[in-house]
PDB file of N, CA and C in Angstrom:
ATOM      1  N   UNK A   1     -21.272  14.049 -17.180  1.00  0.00           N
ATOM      2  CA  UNK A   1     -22.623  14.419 -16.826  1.00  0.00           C
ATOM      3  C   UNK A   1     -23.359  13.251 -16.165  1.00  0.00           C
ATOM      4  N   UNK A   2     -23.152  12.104 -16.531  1.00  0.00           N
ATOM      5  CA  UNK A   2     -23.772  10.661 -16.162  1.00  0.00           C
ATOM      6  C   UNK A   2     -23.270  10.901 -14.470  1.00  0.00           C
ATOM      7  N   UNK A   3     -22.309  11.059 -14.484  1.00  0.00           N
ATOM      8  CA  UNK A   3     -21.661  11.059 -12.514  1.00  0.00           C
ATOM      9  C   UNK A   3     -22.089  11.891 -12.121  1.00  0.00           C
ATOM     10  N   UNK A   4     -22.055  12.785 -12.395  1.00  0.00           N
ATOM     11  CA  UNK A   4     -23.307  14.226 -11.897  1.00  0.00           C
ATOM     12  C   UNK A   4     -24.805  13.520 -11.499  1.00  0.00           C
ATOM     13  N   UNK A   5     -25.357  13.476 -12.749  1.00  0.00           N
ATOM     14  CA  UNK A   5     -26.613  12.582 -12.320  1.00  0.00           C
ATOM     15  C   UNK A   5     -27.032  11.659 -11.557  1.00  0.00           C
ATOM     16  N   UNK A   6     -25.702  10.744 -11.271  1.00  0.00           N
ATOM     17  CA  UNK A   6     -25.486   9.888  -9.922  1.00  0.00           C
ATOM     18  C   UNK A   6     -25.663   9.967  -9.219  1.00  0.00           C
ATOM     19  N   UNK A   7     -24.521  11.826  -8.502  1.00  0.00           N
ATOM     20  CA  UNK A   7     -24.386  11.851  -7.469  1.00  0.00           C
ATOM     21  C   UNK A   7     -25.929  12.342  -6.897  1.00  0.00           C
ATOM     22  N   UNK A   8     -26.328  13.317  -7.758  1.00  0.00           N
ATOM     23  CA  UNK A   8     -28.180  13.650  -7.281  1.00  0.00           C
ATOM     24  C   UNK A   8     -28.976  12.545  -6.941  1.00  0.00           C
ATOM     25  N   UNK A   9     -28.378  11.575  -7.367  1.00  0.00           N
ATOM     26  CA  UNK A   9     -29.991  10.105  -7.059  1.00  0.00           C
ATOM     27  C   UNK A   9     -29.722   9.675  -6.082  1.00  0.00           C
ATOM     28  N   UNK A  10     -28.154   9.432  -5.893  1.00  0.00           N
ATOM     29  CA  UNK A  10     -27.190   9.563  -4.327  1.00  0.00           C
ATOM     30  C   UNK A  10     -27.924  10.449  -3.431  1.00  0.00           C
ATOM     31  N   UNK A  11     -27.917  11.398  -3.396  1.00  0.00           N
ATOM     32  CA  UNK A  11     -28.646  12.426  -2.751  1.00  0.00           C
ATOM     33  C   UNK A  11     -29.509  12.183  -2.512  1.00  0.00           C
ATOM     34  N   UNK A  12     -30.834  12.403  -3.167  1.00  0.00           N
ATOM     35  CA  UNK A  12     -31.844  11.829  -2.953  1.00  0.00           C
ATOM     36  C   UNK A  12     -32.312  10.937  -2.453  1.00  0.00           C
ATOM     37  N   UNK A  13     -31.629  10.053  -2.826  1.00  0.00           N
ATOM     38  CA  UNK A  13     -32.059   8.359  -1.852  1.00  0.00           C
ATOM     39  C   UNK A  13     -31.672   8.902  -0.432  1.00  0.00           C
ATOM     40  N   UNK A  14     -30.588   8.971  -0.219  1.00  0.00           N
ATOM     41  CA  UNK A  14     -30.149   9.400   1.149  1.00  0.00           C
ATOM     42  C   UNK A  14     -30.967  10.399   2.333  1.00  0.00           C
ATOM     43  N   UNK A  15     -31.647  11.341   1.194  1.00  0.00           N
ATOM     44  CA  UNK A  15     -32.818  12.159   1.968  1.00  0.00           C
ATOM     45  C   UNK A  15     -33.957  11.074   2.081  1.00  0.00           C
ATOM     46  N   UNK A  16     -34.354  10.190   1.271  1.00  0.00           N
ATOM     47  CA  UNK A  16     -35.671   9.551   1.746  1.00  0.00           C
ATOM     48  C   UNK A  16     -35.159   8.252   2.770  1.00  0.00           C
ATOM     49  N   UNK A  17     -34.073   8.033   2.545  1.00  0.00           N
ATOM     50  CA  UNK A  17     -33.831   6.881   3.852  1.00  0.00           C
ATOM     51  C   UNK A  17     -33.803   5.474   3.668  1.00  0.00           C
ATOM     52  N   UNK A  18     -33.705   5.435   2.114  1.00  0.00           N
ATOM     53  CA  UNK A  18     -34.075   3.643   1.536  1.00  0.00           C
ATOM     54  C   UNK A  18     -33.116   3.034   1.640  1.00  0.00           C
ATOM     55  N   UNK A  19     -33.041   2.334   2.556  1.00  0.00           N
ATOM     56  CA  UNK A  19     -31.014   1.685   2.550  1.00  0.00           C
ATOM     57  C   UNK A  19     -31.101   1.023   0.986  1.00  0.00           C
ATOM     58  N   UNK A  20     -31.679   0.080   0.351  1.00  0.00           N
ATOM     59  CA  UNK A  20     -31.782  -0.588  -0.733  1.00  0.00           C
ATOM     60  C   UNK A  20     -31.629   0.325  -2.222  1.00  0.00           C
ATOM     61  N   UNK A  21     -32.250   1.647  -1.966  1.00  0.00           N
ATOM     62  CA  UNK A  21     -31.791   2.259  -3.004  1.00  0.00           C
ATOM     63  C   UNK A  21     -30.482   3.156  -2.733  1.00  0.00           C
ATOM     64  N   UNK A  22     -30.540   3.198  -1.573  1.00  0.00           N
ATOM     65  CA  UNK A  22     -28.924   4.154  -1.548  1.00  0.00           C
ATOM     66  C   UNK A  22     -28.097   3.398  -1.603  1.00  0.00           C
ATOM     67  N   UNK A  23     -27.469   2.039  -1.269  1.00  0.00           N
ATOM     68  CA  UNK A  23     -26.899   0.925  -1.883  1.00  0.00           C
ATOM     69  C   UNK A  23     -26.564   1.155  -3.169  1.00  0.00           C
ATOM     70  N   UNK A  24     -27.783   0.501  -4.021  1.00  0.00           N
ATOM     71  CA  UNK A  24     -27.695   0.742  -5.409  1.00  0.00           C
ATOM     72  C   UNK A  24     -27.131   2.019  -6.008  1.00  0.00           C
ATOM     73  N   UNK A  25     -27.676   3.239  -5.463  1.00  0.00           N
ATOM     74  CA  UNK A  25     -27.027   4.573  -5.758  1.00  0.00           C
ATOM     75  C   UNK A  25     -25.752   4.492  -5.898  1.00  0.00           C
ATOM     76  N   UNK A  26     -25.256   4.387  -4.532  1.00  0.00           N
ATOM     77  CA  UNK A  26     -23.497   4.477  -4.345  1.00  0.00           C
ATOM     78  C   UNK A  26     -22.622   3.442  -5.283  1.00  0.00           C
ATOM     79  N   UNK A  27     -23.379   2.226  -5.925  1.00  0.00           N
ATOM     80  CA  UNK A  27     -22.793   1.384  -6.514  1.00  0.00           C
ATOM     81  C   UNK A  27     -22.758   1.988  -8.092  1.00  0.00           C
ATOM     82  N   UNK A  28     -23.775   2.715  -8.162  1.00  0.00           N
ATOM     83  CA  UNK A  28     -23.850   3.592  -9.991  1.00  0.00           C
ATOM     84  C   UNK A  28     -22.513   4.783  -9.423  1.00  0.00           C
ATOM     85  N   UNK A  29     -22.449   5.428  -8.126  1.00  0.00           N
ATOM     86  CA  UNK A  29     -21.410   6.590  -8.253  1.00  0.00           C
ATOM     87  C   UNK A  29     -20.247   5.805  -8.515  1.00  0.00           C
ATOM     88  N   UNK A  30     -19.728   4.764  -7.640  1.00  0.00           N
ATOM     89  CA  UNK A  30     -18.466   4.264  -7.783  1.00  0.00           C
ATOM     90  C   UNK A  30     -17.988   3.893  -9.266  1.00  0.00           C
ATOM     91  N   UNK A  31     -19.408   2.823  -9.741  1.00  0.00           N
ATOM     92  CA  UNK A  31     -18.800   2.664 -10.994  1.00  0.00           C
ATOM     93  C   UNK A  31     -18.505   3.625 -11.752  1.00  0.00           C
ATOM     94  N   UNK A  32     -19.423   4.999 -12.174  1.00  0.00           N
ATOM     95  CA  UNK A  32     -19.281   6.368 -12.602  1.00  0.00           C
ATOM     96  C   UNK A  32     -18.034   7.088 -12.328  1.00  0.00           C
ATOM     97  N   UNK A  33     -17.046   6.844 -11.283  1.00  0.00           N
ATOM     98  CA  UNK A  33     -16.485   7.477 -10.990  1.00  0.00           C
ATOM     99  C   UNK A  33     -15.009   6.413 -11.161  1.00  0.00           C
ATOM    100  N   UNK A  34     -15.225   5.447 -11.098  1.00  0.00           N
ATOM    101  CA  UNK A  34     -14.223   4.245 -11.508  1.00  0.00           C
ATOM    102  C   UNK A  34     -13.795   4.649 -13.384  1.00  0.00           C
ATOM    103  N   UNK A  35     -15.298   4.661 -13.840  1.00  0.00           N
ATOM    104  CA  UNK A  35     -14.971   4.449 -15.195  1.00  0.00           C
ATOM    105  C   UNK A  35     -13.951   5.802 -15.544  1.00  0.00           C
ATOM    106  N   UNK A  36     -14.437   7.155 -14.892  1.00  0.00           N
ATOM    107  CA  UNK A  36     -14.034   8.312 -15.257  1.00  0.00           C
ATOM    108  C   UNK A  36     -12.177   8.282 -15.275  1.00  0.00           C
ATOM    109  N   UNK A  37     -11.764   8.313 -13.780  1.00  0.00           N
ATOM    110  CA  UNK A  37     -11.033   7.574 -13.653  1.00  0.00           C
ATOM    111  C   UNK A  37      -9.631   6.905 -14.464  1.00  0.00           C
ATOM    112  N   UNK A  38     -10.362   5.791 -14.883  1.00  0.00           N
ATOM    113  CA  UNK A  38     -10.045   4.692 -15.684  1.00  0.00           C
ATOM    114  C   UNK A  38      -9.521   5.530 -17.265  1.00  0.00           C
ATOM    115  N   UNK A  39     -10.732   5.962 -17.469  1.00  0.00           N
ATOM    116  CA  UNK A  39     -10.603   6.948 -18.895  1.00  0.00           C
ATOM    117  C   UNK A  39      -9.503   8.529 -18.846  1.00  0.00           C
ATOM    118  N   UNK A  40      -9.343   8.962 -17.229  1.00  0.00           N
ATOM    119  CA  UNK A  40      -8.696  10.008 -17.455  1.00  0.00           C
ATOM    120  C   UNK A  40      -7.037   9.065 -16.945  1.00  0.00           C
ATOM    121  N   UNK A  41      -6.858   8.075 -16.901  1.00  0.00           N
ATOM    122  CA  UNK A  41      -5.367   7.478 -17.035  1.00  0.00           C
ATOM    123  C   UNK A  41      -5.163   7.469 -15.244  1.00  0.00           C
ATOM    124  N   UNK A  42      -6.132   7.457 -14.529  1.00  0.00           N
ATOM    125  CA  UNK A  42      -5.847   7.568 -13.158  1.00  0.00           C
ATOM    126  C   UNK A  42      -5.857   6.356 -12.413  1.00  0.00           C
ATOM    127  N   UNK A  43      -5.283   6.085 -11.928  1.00  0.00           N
ATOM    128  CA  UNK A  43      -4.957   5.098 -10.923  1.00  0.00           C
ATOM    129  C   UNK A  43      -5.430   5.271  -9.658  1.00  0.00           C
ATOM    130  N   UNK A  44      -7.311   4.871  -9.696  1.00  0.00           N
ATOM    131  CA  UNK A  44      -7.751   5.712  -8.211  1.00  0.00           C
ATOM    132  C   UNK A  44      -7.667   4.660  -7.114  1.00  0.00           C
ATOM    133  N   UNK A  45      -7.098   3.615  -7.090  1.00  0.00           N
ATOM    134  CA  UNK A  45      -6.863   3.163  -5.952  1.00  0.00           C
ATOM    135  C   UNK A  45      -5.361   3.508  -5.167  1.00  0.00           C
ATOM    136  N   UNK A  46      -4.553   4.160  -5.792  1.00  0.00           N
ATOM    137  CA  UNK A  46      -2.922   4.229  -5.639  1.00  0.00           C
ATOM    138  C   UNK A  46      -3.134   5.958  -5.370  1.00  0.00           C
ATOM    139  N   UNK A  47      -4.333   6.776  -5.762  1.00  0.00           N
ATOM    140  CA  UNK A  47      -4.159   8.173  -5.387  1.00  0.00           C
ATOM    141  C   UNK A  47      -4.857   8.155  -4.092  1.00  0.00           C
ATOM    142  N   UNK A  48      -5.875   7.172  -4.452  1.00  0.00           N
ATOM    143  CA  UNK A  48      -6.710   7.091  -2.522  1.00  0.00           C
ATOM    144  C   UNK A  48      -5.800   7.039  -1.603  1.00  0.00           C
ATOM    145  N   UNK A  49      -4.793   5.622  -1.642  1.00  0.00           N
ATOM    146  CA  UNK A  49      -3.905   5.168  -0.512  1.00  0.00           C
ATOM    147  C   UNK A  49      -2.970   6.329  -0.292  1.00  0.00           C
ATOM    148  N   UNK A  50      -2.252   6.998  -1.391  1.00  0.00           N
ATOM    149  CA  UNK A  50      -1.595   8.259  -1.350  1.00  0.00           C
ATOM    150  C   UNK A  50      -1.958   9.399  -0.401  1.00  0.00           C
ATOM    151  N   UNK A  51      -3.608   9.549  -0.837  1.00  0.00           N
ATOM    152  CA  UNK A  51      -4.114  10.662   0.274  1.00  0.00           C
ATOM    153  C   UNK A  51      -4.922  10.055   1.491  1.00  0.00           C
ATOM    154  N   UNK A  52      -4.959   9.010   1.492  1.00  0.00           N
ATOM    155  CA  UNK A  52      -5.694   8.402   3.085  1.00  0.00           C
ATOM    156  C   UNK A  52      -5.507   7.412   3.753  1.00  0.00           C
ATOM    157  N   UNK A  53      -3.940   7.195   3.474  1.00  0.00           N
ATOM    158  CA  UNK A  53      -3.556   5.778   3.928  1.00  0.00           C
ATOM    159  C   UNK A  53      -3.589   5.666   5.246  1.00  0.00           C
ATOM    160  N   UNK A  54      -2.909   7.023   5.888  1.00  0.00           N
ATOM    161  CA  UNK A  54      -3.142   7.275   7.170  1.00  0.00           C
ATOM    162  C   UNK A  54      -4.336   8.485   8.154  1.00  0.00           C
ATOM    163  N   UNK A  55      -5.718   7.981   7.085  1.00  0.00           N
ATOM    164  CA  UNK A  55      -6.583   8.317   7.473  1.00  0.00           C
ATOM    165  C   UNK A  55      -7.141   9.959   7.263  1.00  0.00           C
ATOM    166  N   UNK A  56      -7.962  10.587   7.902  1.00  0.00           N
ATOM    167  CA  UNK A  56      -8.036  11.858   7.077  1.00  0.00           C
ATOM    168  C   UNK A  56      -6.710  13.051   7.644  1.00  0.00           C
ATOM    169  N   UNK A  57      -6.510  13.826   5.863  1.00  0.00           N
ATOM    170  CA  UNK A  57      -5.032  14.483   6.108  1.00  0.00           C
ATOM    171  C   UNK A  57      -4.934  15.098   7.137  1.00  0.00           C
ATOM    172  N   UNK A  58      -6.256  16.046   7.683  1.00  0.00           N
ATOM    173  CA  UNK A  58      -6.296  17.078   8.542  1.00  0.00           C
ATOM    174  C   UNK A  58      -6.349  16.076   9.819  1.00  0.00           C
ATOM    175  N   UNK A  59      -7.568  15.734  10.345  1.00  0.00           N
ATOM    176  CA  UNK A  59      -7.328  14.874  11.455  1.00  0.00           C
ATOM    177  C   UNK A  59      -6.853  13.765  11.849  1.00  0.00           C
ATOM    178  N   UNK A  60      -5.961  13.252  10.740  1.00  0.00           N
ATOM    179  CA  UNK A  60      -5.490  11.685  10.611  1.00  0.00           C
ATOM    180  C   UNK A  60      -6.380  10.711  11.518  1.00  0.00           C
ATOM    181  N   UNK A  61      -7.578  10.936  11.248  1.00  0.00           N
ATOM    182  CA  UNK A  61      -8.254   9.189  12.218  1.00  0.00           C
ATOM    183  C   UNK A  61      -9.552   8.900  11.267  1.00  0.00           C
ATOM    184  N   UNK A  62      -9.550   7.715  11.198  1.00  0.00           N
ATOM    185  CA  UNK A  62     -10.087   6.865   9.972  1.00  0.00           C
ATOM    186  C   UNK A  62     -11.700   6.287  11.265  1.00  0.00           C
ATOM    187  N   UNK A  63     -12.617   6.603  10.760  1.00  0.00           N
ATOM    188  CA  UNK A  63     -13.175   7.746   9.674  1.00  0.00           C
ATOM    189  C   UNK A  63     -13.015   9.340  10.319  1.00  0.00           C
ATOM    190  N   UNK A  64     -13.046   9.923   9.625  1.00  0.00           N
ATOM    191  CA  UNK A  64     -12.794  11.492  10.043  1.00  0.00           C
ATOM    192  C   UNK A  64     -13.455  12.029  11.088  1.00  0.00           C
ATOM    193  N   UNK A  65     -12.671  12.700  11.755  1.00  0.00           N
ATOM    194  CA  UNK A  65     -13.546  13.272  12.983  1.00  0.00           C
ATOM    195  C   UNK A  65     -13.130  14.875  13.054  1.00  0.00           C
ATOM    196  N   UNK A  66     -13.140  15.474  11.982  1.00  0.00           N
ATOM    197  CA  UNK A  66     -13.288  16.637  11.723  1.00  0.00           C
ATOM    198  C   UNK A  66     -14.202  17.587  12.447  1.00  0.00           C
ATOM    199  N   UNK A  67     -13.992  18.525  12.966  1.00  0.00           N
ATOM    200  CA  UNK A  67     -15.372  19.609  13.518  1.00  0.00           C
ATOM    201  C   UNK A  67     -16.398  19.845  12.601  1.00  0.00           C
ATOM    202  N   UNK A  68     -15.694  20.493  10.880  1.00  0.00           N
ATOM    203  CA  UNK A  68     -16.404  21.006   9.877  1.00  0.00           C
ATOM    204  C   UNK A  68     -16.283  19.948   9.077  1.00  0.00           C
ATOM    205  N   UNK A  69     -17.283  19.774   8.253  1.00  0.00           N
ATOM    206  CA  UNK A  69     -17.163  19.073   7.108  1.00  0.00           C
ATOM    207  C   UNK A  69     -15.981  19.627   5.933  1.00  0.00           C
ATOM    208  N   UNK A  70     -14.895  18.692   5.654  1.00  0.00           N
ATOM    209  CA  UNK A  70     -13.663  18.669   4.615  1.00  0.00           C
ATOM    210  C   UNK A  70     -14.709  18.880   3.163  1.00  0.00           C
ATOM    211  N   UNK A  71     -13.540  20.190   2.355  1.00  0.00           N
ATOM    212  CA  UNK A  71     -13.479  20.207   1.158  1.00  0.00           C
ATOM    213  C   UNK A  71     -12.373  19.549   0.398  1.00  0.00           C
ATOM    214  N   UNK A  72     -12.811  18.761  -0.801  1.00  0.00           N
ATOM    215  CA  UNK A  72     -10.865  18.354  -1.195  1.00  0.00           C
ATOM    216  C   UNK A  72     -10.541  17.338  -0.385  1.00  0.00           C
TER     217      UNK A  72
END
């Protein structure tokens, strides 16, 4: 629930435009999402490289240049 709550303040900051708090935001999701992670036995730097080593799956080019915004 704490990463949930994250990602909304994430949000939010991002709608008002504060680079300084969306910074801070993204640094509470990562850790939130590090710790989760961490606690469910995951190895999220070794599943990232797994799924994006060579950039995004569908369009392979780093950063994505997708038409639609990717689910998953």
């Amino acid at each position: 629930m704490w990463f949930t709550e994250e990602v909304g303040e994430l949000a939010s900051a991002l709608l008002r435009g504060d680079p300084e708090q969306v910074g801070e935001e993204f640094g509470d999701v990562l850790a939130w999402l590090c710790t989760l992670a961490s606690i469910a036995g995951i190895d999220l730097e070794q599943v990232a490289v797994d799924k994006y080593a060579q950039g995004c799956p569908k369009c392979h080019h780093i950063p994505c240049q997708c038409p639609e915004p990717r689910s998953g």
